[in-house]
C-alpha atoms as a PDB file:
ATOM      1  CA  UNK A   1      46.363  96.070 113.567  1.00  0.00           C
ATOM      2  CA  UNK A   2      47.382  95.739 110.289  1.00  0.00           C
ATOM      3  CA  UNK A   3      50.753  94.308 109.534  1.00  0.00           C
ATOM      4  CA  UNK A   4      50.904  95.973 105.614  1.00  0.00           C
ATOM      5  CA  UNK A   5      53.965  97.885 104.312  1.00  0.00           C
ATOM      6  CA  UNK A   6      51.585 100.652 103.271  1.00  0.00           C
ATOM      7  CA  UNK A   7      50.640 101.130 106.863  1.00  0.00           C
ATOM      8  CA  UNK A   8      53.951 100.860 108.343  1.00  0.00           C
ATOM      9  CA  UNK A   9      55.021 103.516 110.725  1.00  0.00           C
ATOM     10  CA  UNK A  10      57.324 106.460 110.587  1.00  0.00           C
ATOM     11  CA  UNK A  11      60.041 107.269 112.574  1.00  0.00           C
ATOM     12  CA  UNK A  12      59.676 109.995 114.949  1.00  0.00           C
ATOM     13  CA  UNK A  13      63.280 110.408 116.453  1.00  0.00           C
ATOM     14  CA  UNK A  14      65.680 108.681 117.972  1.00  0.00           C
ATOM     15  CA  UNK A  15      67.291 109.732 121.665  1.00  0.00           C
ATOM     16  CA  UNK A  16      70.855 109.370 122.871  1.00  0.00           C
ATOM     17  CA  UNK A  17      71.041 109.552 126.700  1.00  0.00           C
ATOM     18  CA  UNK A  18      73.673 111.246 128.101  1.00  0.00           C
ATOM     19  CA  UNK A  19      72.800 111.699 131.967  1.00  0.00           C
ATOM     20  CA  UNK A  20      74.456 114.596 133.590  1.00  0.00           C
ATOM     21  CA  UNK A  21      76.965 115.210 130.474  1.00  0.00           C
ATOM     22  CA  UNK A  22      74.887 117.479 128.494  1.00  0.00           C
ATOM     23  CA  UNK A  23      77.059 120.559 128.187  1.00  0.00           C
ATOM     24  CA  UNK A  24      79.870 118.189 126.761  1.00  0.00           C
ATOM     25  CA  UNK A  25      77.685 116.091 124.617  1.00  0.00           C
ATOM     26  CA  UNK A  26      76.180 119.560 123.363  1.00  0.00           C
ATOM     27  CA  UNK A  27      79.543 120.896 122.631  1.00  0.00           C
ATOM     28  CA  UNK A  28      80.698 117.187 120.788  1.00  0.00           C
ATOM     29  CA  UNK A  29      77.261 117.566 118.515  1.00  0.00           C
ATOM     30  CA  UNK A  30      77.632 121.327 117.560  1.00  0.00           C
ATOM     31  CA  UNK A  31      82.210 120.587 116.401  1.00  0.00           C
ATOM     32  CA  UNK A  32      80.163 117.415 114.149  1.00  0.00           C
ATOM     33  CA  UNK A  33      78.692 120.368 112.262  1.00  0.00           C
ATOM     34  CA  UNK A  34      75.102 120.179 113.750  1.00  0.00           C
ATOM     35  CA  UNK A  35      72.677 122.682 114.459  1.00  0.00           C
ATOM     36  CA  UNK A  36      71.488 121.990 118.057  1.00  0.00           C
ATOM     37  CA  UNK A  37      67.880 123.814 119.031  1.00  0.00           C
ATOM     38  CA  UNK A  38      68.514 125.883 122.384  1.00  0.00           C
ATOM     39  CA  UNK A  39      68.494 123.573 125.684  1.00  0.00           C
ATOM     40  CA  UNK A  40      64.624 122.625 126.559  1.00  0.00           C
ATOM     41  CA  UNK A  41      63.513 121.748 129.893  1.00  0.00           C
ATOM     42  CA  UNK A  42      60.712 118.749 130.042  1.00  0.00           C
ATOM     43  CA  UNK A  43      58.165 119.424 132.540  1.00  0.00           C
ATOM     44  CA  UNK A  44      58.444 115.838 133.350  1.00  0.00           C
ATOM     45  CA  UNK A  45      62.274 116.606 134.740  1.00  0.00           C
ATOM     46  CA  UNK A  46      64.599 116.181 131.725  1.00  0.00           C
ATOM     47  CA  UNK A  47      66.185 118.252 129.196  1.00  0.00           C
ATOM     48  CA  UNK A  48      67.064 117.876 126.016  1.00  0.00           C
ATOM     49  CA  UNK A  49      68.783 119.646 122.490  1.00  0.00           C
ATOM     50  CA  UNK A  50      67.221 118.139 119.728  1.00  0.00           C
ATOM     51  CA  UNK A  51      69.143 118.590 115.681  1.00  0.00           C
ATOM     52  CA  UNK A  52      65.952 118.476 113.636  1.00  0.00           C
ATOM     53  CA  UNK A  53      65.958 116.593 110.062  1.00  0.00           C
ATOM     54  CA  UNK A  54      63.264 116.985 107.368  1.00  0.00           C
ATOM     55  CA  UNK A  55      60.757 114.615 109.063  1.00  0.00           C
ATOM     56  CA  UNK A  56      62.471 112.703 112.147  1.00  0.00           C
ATOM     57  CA  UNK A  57      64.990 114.056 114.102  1.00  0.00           C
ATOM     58  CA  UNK A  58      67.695 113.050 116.562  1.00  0.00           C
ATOM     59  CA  UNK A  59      67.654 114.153 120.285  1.00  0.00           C
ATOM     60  CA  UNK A  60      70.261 114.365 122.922  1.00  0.00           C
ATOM     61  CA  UNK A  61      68.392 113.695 126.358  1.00  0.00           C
ATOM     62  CA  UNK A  62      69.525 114.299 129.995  1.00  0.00           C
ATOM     63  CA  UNK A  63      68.877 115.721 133.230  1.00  0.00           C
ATOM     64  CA  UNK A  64      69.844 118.882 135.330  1.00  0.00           C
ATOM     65  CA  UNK A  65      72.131 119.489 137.422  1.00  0.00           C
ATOM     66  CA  UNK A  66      69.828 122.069 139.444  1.00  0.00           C
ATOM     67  CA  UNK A  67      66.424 120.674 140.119  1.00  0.00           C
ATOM     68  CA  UNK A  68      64.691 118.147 142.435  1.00  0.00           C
ATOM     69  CA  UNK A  69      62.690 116.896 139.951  1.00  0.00           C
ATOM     70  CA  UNK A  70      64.578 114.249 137.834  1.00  0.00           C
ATOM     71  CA  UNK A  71      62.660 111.926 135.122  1.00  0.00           C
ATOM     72  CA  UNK A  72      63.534 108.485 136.466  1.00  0.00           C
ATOM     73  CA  UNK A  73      63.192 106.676 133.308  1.00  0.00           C
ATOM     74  CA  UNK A  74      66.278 108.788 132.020  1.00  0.00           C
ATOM     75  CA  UNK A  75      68.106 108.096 134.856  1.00  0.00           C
ATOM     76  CA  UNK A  76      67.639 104.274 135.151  1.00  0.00           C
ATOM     77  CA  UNK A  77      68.767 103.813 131.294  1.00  0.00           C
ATOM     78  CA  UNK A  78      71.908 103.730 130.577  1.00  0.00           C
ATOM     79  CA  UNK A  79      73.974 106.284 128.339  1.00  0.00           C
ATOM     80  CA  UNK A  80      74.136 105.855 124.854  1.00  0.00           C
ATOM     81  CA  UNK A  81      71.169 105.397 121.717  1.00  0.00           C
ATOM     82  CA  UNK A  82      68.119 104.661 124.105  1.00  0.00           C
ATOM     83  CA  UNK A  83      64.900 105.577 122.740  1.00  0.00           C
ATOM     84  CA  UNK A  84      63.343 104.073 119.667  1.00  0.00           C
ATOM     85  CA  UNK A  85      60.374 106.806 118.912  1.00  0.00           C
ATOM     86  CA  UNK A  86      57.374 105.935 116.284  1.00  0.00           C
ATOM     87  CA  UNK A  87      55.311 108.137 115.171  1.00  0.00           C
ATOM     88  CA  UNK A  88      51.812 108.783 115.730  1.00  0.00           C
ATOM     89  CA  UNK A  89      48.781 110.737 115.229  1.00  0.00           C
ATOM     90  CA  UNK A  90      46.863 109.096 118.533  1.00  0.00           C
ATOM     91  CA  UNK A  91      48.649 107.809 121.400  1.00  0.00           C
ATOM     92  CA  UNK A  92      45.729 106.828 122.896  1.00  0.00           C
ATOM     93  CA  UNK A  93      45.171 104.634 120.088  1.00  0.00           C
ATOM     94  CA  UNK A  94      48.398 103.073 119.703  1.00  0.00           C
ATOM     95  CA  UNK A  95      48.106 102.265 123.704  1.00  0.00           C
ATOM     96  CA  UNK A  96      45.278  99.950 122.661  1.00  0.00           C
ATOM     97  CA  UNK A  97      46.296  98.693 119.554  1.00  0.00           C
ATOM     98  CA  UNK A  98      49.982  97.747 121.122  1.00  0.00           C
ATOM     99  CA  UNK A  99      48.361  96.372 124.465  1.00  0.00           C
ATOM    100  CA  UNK A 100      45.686  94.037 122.233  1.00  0.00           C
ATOM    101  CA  UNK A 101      49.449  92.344 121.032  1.00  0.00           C
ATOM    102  CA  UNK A 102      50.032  91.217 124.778  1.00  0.00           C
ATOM    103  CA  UNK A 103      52.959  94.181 125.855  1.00  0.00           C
ATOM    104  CA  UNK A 104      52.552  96.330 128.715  1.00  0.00           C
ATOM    105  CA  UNK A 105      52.536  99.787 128.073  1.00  0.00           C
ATOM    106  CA  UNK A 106      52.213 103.124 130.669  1.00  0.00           C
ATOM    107  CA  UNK A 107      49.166 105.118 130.569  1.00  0.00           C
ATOM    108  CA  UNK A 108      49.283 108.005 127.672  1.00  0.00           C
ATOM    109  CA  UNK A 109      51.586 110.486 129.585  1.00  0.00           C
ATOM    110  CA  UNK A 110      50.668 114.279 128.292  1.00  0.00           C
ATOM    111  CA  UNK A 111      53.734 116.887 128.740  1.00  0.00           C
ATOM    112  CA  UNK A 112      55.267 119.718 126.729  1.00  0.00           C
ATOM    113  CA  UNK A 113      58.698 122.488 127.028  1.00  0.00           C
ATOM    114  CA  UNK A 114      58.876 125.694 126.798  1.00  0.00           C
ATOM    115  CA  UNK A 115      59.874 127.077 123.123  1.00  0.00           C
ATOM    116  CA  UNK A 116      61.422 130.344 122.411  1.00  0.00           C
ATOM    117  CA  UNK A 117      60.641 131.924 118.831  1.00  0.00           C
ATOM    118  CA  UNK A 118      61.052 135.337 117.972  1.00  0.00           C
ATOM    119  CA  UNK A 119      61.406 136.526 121.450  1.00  0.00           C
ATOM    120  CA  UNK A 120      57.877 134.812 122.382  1.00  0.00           C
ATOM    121  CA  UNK A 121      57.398 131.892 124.434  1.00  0.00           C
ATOM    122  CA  UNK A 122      55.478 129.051 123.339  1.00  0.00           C
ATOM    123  CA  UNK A 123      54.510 125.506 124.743  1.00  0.00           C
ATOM    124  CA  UNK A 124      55.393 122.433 122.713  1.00  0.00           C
ATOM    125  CA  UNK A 125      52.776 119.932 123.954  1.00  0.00           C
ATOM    126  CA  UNK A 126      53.410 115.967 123.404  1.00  0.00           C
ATOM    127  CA  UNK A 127      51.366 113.146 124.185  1.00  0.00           C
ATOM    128  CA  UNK A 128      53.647 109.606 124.811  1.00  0.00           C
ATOM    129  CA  UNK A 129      52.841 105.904 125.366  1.00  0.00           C
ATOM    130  CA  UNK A 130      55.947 103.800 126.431  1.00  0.00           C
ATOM    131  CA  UNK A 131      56.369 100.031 125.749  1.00  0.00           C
ATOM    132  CA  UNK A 132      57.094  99.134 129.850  1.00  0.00           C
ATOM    133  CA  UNK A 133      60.726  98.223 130.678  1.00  0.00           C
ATOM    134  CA  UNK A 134      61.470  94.905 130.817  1.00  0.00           C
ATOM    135  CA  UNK A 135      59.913  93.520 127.192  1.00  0.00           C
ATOM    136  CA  UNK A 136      62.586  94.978 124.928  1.00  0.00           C
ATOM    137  CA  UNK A 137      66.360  94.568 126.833  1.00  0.00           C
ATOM    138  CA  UNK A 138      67.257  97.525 123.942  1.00  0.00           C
ATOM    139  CA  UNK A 139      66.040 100.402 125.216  1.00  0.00           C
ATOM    140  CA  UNK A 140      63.088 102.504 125.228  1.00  0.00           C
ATOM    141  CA  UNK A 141      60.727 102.250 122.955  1.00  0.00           C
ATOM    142  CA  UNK A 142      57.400 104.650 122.698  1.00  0.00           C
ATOM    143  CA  UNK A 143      55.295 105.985 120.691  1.00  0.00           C
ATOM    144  CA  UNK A 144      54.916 110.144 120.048  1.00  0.00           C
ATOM    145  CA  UNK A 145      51.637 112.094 119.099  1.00  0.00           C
ATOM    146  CA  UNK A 146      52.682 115.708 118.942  1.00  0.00           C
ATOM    147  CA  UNK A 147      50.005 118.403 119.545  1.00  0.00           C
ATOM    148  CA  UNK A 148      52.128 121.248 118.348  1.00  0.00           C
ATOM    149  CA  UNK A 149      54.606 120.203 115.522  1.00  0.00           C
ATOM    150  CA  UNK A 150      54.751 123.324 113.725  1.00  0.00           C
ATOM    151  CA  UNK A 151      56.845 124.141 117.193  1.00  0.00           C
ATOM    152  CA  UNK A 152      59.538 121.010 116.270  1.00  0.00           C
ATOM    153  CA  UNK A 153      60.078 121.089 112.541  1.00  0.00           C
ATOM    154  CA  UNK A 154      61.272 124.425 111.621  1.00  0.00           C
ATOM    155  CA  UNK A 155      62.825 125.784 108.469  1.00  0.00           C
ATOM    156  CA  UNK A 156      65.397 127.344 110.726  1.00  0.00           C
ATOM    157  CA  UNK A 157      66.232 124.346 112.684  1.00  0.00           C
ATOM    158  CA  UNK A 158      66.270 122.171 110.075  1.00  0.00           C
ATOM    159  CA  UNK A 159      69.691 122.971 108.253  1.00  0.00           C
ATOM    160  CA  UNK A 160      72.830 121.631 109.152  1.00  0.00           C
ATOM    161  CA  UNK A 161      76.034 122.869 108.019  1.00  0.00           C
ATOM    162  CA  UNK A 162      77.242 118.991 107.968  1.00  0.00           C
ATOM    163  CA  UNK A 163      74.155 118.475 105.579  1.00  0.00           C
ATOM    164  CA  UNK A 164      72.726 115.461 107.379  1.00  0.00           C
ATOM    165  CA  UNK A 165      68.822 115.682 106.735  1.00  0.00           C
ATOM    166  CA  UNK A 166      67.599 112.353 108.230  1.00  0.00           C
ATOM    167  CA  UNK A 167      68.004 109.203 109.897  1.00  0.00           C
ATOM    168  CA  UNK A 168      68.184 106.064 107.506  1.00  0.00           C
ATOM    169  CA  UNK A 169      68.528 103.071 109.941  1.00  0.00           C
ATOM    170  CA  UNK A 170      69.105 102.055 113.700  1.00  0.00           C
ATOM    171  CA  UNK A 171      71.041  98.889 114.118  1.00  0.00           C
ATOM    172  CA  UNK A 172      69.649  96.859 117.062  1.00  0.00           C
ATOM    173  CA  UNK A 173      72.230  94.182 118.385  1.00  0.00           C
ATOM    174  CA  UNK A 174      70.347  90.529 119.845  1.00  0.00           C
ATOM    175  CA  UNK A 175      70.712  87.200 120.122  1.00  0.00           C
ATOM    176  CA  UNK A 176      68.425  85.635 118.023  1.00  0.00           C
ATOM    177  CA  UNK A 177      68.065  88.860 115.071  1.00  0.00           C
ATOM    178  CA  UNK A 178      64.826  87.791 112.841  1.00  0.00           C
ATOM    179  CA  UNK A 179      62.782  86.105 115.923  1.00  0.00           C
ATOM    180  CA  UNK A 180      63.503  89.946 117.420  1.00  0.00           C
ATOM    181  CA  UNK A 181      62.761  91.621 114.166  1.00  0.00           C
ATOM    182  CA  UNK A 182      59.619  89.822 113.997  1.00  0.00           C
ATOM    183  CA  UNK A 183      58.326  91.614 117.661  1.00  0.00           C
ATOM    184  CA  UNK A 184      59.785  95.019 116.548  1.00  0.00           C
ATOM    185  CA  UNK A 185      57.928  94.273 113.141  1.00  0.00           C
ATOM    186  CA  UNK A 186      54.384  93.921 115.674  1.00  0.00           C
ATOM    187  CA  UNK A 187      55.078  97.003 116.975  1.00  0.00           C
ATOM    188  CA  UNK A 188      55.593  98.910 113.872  1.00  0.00           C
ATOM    189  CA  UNK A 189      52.975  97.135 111.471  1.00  0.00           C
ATOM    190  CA  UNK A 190      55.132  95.911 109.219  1.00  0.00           C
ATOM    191  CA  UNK A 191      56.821  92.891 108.184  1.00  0.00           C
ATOM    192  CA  UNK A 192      60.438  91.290 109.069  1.00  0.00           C
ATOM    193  CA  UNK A 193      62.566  89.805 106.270  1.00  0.00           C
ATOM    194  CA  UNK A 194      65.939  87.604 105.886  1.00  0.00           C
ATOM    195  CA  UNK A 195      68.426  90.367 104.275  1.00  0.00           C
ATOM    196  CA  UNK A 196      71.488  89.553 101.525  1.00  0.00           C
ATOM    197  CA  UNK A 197      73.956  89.233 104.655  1.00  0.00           C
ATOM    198  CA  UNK A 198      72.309  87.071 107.209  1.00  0.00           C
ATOM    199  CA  UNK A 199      70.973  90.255 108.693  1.00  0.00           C
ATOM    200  CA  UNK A 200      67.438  90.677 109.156  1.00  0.00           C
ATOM    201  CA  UNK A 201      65.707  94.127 108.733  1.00  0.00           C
ATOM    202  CA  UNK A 202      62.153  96.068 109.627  1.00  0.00           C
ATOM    203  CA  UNK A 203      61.074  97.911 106.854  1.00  0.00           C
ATOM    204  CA  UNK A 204      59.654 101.305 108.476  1.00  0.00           C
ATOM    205  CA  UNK A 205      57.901 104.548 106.563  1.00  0.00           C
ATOM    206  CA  UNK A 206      61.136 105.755 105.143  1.00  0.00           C
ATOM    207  CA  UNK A 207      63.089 104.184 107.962  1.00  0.00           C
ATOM    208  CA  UNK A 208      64.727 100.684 108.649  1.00  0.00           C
ATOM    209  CA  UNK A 209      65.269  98.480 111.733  1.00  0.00           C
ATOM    210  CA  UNK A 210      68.529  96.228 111.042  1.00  0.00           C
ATOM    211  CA  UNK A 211      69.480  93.121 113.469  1.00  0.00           C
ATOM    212  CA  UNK A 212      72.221  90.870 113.773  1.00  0.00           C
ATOM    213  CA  UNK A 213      74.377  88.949 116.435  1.00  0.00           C
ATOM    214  CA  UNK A 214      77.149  90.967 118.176  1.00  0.00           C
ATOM    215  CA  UNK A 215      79.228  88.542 116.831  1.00  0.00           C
ATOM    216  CA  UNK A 216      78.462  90.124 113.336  1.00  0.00           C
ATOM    217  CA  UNK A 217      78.442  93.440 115.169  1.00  0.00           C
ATOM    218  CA  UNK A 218      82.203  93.034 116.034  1.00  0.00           C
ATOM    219  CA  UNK A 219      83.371  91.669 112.865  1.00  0.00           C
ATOM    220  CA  UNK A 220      81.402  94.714 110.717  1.00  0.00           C
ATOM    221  CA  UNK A 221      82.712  97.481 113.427  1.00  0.00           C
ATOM    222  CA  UNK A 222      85.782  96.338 115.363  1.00  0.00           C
ATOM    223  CA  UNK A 223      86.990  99.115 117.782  1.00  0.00           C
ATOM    224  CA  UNK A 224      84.410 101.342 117.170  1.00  0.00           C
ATOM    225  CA  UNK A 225      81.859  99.139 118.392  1.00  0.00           C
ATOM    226  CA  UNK A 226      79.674 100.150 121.494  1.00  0.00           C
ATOM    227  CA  UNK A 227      79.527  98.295 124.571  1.00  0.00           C
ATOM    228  CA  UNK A 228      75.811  96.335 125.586  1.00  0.00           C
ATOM    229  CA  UNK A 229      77.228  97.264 129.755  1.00  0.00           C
ATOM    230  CA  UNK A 230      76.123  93.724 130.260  1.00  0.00           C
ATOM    231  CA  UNK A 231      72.656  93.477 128.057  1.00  0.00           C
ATOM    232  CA  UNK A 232      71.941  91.192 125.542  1.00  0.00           C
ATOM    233  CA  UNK A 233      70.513  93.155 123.102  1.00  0.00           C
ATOM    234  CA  UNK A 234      70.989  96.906 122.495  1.00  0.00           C
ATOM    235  CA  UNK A 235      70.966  99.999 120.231  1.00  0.00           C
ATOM    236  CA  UNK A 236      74.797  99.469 118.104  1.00  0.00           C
ATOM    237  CA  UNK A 237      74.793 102.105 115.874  1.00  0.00           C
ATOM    238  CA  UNK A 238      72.671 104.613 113.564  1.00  0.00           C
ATOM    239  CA  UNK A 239      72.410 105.685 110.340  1.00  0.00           C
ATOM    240  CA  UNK A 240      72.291 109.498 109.066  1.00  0.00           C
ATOM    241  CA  UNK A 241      71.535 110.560 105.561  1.00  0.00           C
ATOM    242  CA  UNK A 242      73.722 113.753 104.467  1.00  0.00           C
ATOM    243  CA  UNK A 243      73.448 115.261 101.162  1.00  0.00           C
ATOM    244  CA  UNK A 244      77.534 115.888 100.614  1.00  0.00           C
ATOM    245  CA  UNK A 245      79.895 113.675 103.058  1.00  0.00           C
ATOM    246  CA  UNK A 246      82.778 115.567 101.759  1.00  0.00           C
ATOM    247  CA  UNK A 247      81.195 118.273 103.886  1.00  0.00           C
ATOM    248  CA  UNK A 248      80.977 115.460 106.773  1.00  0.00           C
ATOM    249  CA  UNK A 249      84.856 114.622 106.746  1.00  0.00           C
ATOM    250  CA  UNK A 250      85.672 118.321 106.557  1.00  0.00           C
ATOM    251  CA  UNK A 251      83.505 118.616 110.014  1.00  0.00           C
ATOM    252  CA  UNK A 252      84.758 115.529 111.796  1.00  0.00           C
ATOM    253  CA  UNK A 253      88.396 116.034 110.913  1.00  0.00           C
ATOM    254  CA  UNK A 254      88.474 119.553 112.644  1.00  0.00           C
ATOM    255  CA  UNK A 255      86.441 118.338 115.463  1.00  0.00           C
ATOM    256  CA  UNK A 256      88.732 115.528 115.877  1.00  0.00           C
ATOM    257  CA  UNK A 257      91.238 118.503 116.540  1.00  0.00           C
ATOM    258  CA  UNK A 258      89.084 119.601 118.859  1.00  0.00           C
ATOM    259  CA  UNK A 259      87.822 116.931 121.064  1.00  0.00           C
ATOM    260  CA  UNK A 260      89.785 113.408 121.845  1.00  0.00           C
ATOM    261  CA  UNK A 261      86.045 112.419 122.285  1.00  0.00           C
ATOM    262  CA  UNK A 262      86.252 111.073 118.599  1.00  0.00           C
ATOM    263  CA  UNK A 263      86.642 107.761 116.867  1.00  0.00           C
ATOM    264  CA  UNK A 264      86.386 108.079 113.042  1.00  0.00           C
ATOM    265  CA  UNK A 265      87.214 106.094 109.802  1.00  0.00           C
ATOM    266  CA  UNK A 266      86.378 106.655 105.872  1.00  0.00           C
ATOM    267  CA  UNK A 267      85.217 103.782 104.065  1.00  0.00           C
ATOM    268  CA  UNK A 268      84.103 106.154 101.011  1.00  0.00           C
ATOM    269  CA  UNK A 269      80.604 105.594 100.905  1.00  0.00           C
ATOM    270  CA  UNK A 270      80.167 105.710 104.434  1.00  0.00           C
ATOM    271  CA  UNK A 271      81.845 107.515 107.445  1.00  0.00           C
ATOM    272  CA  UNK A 272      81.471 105.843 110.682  1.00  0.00           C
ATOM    273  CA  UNK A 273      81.860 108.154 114.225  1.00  0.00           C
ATOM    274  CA  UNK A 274      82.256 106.666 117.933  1.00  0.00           C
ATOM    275  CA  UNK A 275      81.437 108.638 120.837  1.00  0.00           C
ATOM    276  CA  UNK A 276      83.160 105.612 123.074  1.00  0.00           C
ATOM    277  CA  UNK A 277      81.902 108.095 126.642  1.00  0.00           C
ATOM    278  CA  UNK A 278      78.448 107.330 125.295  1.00  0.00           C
ATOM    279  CA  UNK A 279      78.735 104.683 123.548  1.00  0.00           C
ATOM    280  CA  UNK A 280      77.436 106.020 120.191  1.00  0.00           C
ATOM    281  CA  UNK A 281      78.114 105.009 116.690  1.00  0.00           C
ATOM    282  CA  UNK A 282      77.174 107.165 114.044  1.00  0.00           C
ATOM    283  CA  UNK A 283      77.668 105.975 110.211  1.00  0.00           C
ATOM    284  CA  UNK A 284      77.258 108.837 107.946  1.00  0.00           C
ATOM    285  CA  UNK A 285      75.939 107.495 104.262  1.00  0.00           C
ATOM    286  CA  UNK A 286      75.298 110.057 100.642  1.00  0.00           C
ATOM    287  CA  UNK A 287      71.999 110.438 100.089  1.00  0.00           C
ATOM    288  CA  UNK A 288      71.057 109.074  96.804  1.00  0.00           C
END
């Protein structure tokens, strides 16, 4: 596997669990000034809204309320940013490739959702491999081949009146940040470097991994930090590109009116959201 910057993988999305809370969380996403795609339902026993960008997108995961069969992998992770998805065009493939580096991974799981367009009913079909709990304390971390993308990235789903139109960064909290970064660079064939502030980042396809102590995760974040609920390392915050963040403010001042859900300050260049009942932190940055 090569380990080149040219070959480096793309982001696929990024999921946020939130258990049994989906109505709320849906209601929280939609006052940010997000377009939400109607509520699908996993034949593996989850369901999930997803708010589509221009070539990743972010997706709220949970489970119903009304069904026997519940995806156990959803339900054993806590809430909060938990799955880390790459990109890519054989899972089979990236099974072998990623189990020739010594992790254990589950067998290539095929499922799909129902997906409503135009009054018709369509299947969007997905082929997974998952990194097995255990090797990265995080959160989930897989890899996504999907069969039918013309059925996820849609012109129509793709517009959001807060103007967010992609996910810069994820910022993954640890120990010991650049011997991490260096497995999370293994897994996305690409390379880990020192950066300017004693972080260390993963240079993805249009995407980067950032890690550092939760020392330095404190000091950079204060009160809106998330919680680790007693793990070592996890998922602290993510990044969103939007094209206007004047547009952002507008939205998250009048769903602060709205909702008590919300934490949010103005640094000018960046606006940083906490969903504390999750334990999300979004940071909203211009795009250039």
């Amino acid at each position: 596997m090569s380990m080149s910057h040219a070959q480096a993988l793309a982001l696929d999305h990024l999921a946020i669990n939130v258990h049994y809370d989906m109505d709320r969380a849906q209601r929280i996403f939609e006052l940010l000034g997000f377009q939400l795609t109607a509520r699908g339902f996993h034949s593996l026993g989850s369901i999930n809204h997803l708010m589509t960008f221009d070539d990743d997108y972010l997706e709220l995961v949970g489970l119903p309320t009304d069904t026997k069969t519940i995806r156990q992998e959803i339900l054993q992770s806590p809430q909060g940013i938990d799955g880390l998805v790459f990109k890519t065009q054989d899972a089979q493939r990236a099974h072998n490739n990623i189990k020739k580096l010594g992790y254990a991974l589950s067998d290539v799981q095929a499922f799909g959702r129902p997906v409503h367009i135009a009054g018709k009913q369509h299947q969007a079909k997905f082929k997974t491999t998952r990194l097995q709990s255990g090797q990265f304390e995080a959160g989930r971390l897989y890899y996504c081949q999907h069969l039918t993308p013309e059925l996820v990235w849609r012109k129509e789903w793709q517009t959001h009146a807060n103007t967010a139109h992609a996910i810069a960064a994820l910022l993954i909290i640890c120990p010991r940040p650049h011997a991490q970064a260096k497995r999370y660079a293994q897994l996305t064939q690409s390379l880990a470097r020192k950066g300017h502030h004693g972080e260390s980042r993963v240079s993805c396809r249009g995407f980067e991994l950032v890690f550092v102590t939760e020392e330095t995760y404190q000091t950079l974040y204060g009160n809106f930090a998330c919680s680790g609920k007693g793990r070592n390392s996890f998922f602290g915050a993510l990044a969103l590109l939007a094209k206007d963040l004047c547009i952002v403010r507008e939205y998250i001042i009048e769903a602060a009116r709205k909702t008590s859900e919300l934490h949010w300050r103005d640094q000018g260049d960046r606006i940083t959201v906490s969903i504390a009942r999750y334990g999300v932190v979004i940071d909203f940055t211009q795009s250039e």
